[in-house]
Protein backbone atom coordinates (compact mmCIF):
# COMPACT_ATOMS: atom_id res chain seq x y z
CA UNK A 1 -32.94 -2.95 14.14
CA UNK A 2 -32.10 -6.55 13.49
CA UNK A 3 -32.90 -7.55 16.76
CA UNK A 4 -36.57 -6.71 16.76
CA UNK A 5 -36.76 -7.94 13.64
CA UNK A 6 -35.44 -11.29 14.78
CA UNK A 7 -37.68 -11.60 17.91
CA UNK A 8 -40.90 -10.79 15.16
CA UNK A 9 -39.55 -13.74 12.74
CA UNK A 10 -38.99 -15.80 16.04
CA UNK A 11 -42.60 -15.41 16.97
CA UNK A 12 -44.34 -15.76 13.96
CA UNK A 13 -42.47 -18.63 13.06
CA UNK A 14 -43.61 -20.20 16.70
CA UNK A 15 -46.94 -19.24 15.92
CA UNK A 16 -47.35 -21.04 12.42
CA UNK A 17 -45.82 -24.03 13.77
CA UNK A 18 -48.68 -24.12 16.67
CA UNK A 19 -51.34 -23.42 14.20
CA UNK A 20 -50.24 -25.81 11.78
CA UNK A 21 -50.03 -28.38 14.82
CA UNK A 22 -53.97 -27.33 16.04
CA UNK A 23 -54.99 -27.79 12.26
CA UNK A 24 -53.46 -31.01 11.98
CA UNK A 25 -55.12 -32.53 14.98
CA UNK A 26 -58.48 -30.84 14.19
CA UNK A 27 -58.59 -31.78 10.36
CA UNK A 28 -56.26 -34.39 10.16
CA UNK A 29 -57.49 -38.33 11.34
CA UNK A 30 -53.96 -39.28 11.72
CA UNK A 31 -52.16 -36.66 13.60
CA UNK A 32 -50.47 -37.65 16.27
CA UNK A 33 -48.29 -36.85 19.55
CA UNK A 34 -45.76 -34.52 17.97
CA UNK A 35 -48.59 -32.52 16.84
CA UNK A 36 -50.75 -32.74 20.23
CA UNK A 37 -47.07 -31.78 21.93
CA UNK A 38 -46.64 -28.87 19.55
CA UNK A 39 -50.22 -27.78 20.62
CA UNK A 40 -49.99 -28.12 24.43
CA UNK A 41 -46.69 -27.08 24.51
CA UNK A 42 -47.45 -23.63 22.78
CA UNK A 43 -50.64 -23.00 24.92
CA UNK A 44 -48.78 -23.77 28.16
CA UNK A 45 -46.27 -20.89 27.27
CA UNK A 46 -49.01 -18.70 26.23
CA UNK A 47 -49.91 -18.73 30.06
CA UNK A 48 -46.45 -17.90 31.78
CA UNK A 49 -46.47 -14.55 31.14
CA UNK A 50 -50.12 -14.25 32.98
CA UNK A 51 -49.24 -16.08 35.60
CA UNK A 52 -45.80 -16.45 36.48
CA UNK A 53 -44.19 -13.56 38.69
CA UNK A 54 -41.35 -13.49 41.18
CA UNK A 55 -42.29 -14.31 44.68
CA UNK A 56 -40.94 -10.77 45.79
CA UNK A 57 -43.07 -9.08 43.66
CA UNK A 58 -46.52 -10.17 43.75
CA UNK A 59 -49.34 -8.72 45.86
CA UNK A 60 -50.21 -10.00 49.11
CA UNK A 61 -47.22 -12.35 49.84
CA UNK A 62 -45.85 -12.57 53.15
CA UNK A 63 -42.44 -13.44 54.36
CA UNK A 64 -41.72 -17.14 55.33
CA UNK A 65 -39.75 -15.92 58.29
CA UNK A 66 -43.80 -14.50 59.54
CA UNK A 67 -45.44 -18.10 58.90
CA UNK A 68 -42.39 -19.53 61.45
CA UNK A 69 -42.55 -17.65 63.70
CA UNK A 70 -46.65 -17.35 63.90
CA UNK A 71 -46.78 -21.26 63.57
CA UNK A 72 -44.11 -21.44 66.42
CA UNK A 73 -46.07 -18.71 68.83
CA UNK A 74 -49.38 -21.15 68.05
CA UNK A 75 -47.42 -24.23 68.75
CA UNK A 76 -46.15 -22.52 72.07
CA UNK A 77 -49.67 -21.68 72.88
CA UNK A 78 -51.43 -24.94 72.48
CA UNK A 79 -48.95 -26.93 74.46
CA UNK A 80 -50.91 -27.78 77.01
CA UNK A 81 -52.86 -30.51 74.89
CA UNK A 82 -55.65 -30.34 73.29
CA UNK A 83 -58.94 -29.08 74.73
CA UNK A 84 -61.98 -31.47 75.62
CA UNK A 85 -65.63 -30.54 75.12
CA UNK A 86 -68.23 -32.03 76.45
């Protein structure tokens, strides 16, 4: 129980600190870096779960071993130099 309840606190308090740094650089003439930092910095993380998956996992990846060997077997092929056109 105390560990959900931790995460919650955790996030909320994250979340009032990057509202109270978007305020203070909408409303505030002075704000400066630590807020703008606070701001990008709490928007950037707000992407990595989107966005960010392991390699293995995603859809449509293909081994690295394939793109060797298939830029070897093209390499092979077009040894005899490139082709002229007239």
């Amino acid at each position: 129980m105390a560990r959900p309840m931790a995460r919650w606190g955790v996030a909320l308090a994250g979340g009032a600190l990057w509202w109270w740094a978007v305020v203070r650089l909408v409303c505030t003439p002075g704000a400066g870096a630590l807020e703008a930092a606070v701001a990008a910095g709490g928007w950037g993380l707000s992407l990595l779960p989107v966005h960010c998956e392991p390699k293995e996992q995603a859809d449509g990846t293909v081994d690295a071993r394939q793109w060797v060997r298939a830029w070897r077997a093209g390499r092979r092929a077009g040894s005899a130099g490139p082709v002229e056109r007239a």
